[in-house]
PDB file of N, CA and C in Angstrom:
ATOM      1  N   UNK A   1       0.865  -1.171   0.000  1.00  0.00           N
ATOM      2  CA  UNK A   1       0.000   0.000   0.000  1.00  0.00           C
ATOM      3  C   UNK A   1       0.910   1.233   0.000  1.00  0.00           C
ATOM      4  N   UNK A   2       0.896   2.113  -0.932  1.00  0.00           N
ATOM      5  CA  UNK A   2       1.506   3.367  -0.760  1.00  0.00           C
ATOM      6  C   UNK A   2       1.153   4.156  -0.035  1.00  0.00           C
ATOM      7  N   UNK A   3       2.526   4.692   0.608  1.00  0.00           N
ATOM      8  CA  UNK A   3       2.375   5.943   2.213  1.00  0.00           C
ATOM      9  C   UNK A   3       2.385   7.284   1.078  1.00  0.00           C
ATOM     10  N   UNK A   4       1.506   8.288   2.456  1.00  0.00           N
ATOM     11  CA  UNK A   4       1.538   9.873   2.246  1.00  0.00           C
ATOM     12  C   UNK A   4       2.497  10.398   3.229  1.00  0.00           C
ATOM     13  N   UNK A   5       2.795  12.013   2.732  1.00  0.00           N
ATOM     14  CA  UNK A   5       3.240  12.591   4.031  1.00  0.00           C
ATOM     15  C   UNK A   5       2.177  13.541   4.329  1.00  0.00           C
ATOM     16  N   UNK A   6       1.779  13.871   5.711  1.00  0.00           N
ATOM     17  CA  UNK A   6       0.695  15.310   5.702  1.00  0.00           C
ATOM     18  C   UNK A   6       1.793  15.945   6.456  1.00  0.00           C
ATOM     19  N   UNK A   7       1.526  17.179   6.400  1.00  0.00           N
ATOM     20  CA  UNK A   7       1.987  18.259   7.005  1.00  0.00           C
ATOM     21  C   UNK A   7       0.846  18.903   7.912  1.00  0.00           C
ATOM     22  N   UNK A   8       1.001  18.635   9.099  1.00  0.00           N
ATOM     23  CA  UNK A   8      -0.269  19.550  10.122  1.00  0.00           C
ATOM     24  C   UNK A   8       0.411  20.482  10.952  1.00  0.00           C
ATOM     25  N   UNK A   9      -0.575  21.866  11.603  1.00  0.00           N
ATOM     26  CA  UNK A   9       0.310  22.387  12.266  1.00  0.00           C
ATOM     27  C   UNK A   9       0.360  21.720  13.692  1.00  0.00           C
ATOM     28  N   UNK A  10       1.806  22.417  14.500  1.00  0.00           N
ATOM     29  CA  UNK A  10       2.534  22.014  15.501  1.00  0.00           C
ATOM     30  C   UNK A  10       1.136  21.787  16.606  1.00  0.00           C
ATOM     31  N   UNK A  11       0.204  22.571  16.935  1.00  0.00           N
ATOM     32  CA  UNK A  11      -0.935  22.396  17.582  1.00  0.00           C
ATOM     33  C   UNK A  11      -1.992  21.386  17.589  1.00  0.00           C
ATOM     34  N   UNK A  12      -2.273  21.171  16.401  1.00  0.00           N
ATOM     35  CA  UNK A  12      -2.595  19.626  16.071  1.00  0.00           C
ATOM     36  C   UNK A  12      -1.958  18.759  16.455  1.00  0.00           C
ATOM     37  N   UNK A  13      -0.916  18.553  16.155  1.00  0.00           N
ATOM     38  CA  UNK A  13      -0.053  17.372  16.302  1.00  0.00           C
ATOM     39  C   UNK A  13      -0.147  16.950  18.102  1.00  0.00           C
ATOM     40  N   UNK A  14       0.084  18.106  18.664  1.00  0.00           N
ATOM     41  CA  UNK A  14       0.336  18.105  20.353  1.00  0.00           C
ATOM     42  C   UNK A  14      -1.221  17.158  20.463  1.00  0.00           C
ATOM     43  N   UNK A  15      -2.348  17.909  19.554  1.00  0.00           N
ATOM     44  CA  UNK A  15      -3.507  17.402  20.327  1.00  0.00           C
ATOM     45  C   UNK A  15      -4.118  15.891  20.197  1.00  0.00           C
ATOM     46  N   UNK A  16      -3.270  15.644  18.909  1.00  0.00           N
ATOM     47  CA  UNK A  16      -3.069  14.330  18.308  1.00  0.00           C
ATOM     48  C   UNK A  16      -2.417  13.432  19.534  1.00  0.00           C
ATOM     49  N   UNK A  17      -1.401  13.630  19.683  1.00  0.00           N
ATOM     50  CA  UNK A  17      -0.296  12.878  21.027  1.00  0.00           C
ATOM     51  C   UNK A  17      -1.262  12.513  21.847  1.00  0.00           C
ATOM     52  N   UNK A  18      -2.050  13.648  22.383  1.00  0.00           N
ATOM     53  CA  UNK A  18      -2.728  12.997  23.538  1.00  0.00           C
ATOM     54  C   UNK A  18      -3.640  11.823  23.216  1.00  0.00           C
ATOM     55  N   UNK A  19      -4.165  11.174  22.305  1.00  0.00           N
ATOM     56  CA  UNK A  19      -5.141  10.475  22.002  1.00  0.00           C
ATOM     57  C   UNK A  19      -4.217   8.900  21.348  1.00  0.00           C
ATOM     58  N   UNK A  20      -2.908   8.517  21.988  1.00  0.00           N
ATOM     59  CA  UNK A  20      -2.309   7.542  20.935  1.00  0.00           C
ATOM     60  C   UNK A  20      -2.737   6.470  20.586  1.00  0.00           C
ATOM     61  N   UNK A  21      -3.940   5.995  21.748  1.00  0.00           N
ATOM     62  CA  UNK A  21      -4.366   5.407  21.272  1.00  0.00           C
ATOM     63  C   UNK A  21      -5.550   4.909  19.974  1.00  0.00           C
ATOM     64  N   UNK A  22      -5.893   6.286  19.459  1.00  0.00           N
ATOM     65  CA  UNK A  22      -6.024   6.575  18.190  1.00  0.00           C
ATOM     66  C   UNK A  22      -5.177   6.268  16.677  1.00  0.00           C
ATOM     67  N   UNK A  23      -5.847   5.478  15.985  1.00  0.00           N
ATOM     68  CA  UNK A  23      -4.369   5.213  15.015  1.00  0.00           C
ATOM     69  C   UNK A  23      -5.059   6.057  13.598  1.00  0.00           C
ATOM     70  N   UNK A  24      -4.542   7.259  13.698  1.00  0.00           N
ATOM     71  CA  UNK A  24      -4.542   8.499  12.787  1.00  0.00           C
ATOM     72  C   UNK A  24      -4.602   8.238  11.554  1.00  0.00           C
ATOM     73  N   UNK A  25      -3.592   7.212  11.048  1.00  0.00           N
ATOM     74  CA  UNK A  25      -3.622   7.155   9.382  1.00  0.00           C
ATOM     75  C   UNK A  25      -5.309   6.558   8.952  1.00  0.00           C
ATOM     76  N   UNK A  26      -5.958   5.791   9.669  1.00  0.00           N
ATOM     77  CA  UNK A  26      -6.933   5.083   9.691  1.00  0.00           C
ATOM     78  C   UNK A  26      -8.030   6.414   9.308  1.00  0.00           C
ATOM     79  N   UNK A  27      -8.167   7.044  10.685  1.00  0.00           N
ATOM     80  CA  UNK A  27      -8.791   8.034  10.494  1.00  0.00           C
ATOM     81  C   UNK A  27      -8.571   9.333   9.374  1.00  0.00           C
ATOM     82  N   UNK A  28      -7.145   9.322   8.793  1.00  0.00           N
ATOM     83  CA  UNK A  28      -7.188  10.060   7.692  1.00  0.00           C
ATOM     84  C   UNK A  28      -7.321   9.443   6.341  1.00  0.00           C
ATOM     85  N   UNK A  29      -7.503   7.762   6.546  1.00  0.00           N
ATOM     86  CA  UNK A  29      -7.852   7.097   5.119  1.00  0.00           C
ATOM     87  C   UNK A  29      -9.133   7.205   4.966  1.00  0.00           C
ATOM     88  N   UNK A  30      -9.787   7.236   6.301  1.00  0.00           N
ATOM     89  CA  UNK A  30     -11.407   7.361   5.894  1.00  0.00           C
ATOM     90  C   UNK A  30     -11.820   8.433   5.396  1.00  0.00           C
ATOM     91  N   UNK A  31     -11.395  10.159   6.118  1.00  0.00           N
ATOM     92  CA  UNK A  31     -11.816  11.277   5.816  1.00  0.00           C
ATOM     93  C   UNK A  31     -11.646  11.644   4.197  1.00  0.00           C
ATOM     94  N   UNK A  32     -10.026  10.977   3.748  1.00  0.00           N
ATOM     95  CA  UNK A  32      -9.660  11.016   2.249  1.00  0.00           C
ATOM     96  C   UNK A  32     -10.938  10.015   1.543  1.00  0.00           C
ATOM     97  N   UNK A  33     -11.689   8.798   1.855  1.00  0.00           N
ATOM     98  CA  UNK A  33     -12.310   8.093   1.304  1.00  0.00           C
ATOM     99  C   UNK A  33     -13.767   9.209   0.892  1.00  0.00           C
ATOM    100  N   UNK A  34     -13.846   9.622   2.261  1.00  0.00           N
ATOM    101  CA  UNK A  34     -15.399  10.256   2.306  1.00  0.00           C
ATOM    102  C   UNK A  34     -15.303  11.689   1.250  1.00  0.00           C
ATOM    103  N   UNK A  35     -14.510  12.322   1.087  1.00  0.00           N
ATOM    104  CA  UNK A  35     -13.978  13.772   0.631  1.00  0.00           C
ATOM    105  C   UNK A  35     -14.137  13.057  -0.793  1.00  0.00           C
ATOM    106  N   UNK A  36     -13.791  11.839  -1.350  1.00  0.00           N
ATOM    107  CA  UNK A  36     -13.520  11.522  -2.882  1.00  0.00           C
ATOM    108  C   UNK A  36     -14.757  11.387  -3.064  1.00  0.00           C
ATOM    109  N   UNK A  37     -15.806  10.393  -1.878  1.00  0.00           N
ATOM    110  CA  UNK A  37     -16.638  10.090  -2.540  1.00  0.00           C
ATOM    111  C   UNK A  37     -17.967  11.308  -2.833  1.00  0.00           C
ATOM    112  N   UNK A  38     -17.614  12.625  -2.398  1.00  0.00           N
ATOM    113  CA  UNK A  38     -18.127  13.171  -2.440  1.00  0.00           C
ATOM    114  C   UNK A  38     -18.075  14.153  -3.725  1.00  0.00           C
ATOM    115  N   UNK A  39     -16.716  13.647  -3.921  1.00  0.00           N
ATOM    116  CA  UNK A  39     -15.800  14.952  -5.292  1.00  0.00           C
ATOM    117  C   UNK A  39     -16.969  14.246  -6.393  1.00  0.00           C
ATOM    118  N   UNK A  40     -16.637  12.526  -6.359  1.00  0.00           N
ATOM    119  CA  UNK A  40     -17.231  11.859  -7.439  1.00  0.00           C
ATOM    120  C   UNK A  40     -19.217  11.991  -7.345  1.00  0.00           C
ATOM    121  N   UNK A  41     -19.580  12.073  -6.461  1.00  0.00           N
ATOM    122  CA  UNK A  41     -21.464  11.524  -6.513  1.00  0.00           C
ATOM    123  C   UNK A  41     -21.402  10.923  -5.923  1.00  0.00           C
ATOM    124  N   UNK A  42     -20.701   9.707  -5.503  1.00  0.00           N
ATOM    125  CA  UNK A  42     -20.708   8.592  -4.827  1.00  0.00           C
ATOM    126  C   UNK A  42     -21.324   8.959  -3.303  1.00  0.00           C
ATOM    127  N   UNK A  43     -22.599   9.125  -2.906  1.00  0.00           N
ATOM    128  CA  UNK A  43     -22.710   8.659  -1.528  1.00  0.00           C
ATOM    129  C   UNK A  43     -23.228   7.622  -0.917  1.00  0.00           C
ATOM    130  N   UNK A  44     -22.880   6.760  -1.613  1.00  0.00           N
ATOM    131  CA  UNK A  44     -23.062   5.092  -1.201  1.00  0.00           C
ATOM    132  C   UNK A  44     -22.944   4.598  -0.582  1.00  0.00           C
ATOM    133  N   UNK A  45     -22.584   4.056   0.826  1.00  0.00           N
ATOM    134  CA  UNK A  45     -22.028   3.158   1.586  1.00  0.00           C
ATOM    135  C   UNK A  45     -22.423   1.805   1.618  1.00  0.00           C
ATOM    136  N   UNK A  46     -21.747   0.754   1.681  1.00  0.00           N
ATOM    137  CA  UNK A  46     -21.883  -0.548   1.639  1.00  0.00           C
ATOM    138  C   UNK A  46     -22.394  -1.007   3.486  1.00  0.00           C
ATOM    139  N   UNK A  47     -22.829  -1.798   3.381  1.00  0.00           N
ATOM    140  CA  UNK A  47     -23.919  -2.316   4.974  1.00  0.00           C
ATOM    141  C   UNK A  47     -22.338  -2.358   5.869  1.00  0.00           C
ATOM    142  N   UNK A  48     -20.980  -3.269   4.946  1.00  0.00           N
ATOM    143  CA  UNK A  48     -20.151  -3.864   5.634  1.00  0.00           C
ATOM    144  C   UNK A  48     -19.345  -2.796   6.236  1.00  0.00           C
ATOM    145  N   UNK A  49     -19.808  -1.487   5.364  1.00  0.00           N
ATOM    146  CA  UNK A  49     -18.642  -0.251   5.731  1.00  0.00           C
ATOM    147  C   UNK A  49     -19.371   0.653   6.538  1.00  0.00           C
ATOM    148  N   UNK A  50     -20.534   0.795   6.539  1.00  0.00           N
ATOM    149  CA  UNK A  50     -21.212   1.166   7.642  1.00  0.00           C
ATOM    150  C   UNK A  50     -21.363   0.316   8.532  1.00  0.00           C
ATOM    151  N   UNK A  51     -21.756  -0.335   8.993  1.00  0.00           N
ATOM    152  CA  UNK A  51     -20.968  -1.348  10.635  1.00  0.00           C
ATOM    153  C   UNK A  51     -19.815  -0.854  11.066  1.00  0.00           C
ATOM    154  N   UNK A  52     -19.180  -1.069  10.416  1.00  0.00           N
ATOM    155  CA  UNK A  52     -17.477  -1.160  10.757  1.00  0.00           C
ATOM    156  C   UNK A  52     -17.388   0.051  11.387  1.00  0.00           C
ATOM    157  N   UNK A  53     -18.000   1.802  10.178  1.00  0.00           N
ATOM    158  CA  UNK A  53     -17.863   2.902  11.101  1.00  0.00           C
ATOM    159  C   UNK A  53     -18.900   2.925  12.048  1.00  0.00           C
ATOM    160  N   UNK A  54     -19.853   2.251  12.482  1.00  0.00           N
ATOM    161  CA  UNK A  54     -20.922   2.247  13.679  1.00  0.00           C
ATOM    162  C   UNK A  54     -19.933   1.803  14.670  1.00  0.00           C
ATOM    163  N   UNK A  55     -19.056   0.748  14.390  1.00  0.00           N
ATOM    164  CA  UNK A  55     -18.589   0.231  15.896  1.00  0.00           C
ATOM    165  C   UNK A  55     -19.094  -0.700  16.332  1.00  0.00           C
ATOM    166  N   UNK A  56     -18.745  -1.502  17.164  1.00  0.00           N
ATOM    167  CA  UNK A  56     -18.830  -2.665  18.090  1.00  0.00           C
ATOM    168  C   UNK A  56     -20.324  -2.967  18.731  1.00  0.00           C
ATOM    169  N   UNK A  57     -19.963  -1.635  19.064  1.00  0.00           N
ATOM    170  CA  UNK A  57     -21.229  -1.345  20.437  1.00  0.00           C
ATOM    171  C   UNK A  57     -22.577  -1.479  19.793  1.00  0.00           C
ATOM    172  N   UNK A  58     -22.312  -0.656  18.844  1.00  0.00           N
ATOM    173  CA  UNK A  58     -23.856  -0.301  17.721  1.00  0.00           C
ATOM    174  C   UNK A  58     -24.579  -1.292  16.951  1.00  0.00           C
ATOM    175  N   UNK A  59     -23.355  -2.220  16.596  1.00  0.00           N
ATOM    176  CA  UNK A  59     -23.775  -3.831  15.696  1.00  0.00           C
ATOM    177  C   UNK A  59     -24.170  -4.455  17.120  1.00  0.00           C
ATOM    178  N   UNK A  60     -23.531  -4.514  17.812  1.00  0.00           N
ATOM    179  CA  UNK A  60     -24.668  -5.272  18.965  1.00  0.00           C
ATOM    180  C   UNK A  60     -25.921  -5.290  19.492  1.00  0.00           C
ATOM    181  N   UNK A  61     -25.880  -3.594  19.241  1.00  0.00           N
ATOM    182  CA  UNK A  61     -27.417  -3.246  19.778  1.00  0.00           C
ATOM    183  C   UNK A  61     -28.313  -3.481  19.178  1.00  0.00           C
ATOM    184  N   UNK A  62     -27.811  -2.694  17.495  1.00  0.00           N
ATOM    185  CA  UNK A  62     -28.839  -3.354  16.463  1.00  0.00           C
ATOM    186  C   UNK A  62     -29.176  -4.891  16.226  1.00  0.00           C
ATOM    187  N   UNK A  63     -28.215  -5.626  16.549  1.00  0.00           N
ATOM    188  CA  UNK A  63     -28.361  -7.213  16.321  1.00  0.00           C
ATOM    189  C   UNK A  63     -29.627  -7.327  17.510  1.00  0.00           C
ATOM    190  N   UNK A  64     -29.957  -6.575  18.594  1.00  0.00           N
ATOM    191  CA  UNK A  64     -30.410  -7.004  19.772  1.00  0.00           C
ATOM    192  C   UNK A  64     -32.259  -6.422  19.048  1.00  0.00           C
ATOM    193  N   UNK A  65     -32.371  -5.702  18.252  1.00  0.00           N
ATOM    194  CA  UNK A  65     -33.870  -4.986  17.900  1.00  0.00           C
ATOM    195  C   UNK A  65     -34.170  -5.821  17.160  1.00  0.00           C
ATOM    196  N   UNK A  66     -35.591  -6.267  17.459  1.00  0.00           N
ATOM    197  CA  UNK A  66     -36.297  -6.734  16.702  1.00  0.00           C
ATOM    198  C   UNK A  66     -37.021  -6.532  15.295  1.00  0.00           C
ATOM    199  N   UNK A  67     -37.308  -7.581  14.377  1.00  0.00           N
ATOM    200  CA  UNK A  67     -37.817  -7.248  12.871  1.00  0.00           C
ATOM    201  C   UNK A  67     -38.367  -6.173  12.673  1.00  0.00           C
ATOM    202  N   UNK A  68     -39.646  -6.273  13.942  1.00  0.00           N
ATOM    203  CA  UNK A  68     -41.054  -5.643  13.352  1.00  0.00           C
ATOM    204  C   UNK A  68     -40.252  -4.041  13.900  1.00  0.00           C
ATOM    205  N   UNK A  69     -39.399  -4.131  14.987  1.00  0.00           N
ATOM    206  CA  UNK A  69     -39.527  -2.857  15.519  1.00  0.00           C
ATOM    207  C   UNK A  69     -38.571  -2.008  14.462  1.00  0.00           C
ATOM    208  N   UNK A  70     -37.659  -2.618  13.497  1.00  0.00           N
ATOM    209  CA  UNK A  70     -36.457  -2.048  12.651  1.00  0.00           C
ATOM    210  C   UNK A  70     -36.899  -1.802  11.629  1.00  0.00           C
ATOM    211  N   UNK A  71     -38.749  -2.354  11.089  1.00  0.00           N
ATOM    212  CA  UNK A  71     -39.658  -1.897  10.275  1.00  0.00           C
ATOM    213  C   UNK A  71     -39.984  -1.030  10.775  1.00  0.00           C
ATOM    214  N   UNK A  72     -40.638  -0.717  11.697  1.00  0.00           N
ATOM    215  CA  UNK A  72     -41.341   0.740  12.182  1.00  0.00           C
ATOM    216  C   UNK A  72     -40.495   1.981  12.311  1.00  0.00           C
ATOM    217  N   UNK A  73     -39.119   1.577  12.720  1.00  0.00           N
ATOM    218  CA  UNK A  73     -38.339   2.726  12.494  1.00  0.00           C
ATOM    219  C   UNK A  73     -38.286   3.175  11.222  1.00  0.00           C
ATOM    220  N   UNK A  74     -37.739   2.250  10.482  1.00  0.00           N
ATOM    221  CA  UNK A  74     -37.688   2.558   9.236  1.00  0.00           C
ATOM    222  C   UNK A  74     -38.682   3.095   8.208  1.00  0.00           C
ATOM    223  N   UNK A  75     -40.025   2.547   8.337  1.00  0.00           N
ATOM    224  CA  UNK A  75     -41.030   4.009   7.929  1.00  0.00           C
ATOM    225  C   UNK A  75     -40.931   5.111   8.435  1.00  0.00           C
ATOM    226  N   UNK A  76     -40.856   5.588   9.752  1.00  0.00           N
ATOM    227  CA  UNK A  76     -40.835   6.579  10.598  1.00  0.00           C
ATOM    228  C   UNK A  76     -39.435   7.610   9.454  1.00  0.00           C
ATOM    229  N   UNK A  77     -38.038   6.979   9.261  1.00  0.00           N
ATOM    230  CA  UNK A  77     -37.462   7.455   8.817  1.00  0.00           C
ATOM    231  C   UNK A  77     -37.270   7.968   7.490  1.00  0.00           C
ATOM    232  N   UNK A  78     -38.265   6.801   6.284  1.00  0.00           N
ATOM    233  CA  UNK A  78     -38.473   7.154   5.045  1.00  0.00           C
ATOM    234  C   UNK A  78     -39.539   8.503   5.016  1.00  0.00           C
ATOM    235  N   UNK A  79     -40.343   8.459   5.977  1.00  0.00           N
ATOM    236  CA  UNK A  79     -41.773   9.711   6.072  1.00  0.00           C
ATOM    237  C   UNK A  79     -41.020  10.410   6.363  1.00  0.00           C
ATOM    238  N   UNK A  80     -40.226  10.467   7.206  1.00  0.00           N
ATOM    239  CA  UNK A  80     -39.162  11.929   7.677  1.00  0.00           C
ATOM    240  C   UNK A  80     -38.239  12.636   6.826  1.00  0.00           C
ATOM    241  N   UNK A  81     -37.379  11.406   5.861  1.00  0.00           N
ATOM    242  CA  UNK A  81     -36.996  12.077   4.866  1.00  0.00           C
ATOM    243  C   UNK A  81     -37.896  12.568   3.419  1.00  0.00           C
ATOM    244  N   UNK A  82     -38.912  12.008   3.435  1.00  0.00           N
ATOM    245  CA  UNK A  82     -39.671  12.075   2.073  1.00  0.00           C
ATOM    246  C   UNK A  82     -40.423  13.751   2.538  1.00  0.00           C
ATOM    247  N   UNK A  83     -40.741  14.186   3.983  1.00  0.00           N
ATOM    248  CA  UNK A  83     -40.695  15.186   4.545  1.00  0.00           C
ATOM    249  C   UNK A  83     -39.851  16.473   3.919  1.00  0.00           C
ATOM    250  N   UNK A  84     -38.218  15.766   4.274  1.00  0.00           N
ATOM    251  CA  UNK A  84     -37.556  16.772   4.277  1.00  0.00           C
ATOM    252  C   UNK A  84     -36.520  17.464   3.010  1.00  0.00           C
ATOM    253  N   UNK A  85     -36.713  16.218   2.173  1.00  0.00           N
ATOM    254  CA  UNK A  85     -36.683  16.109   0.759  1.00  0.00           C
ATOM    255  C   UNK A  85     -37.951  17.048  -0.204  1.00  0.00           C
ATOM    256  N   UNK A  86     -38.655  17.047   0.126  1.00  0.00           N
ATOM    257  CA  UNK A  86     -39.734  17.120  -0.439  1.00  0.00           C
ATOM    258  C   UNK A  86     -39.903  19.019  -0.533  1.00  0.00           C
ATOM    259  N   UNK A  87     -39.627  19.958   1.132  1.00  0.00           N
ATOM    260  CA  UNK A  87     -39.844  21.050   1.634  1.00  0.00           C
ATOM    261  C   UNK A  87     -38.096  21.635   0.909  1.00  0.00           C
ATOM    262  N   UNK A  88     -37.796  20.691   0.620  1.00  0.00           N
ATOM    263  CA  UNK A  88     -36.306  21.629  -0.008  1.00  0.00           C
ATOM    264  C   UNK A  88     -36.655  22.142  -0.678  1.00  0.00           C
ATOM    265  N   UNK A  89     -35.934  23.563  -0.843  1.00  0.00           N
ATOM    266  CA  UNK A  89     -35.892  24.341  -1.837  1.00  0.00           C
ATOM    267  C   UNK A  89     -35.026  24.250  -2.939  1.00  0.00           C
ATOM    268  N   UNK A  90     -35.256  24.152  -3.767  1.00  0.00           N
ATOM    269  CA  UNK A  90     -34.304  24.239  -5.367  1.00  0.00           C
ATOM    270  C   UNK A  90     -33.323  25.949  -5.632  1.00  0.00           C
ATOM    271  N   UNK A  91     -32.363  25.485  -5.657  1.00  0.00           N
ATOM    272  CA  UNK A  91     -31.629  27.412  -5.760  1.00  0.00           C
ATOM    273  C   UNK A  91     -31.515  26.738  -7.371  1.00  0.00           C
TER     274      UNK A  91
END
């Protein structure tokens, strides 16, 4: 896999240190992923790549909700966006 170099300033970096257990390149392969897919149209995400950024905690919980109740959300959420889609304005 080919490496980058970034250049950040000295203030960042300090605030970076504190968090090592953070592994940075990770988090700057994703932000570079999300920034392209945005250059291109692409706002797609795959189920496997959304988990992964949900986390541990979140695939558990969701594994823990039931059918009917992950249906009812899920109208709740299509009416909400078909809502908020809908009241947009066109420039």
């Amino acid at each position: 896999m080919p490496n980058i170099t970034l250049s950040i300033p000295e203030e960042l970096y300090r605030k970076m240190k504190k968090y090592s257990e953070v592994r940075w390149s990770e988090v700057a392969r994703k932000a570079i992923i999300e920034y392209l897919r945005k250059l291109e149209g692409e706002f797609k995400t795959s189920t496997e790549e959304l988990l992964e950024e949900l986390g541990k905690d979140v695939v558990k919980e969701l594994s823990e909700i039931s059918f009917e109740r992950a249906v009812e959300w899920y109208k709740k959420m299509r009416e909400a966006e078909w809502r908020r889609s809908s009241t947009t304005q066109v420039a």
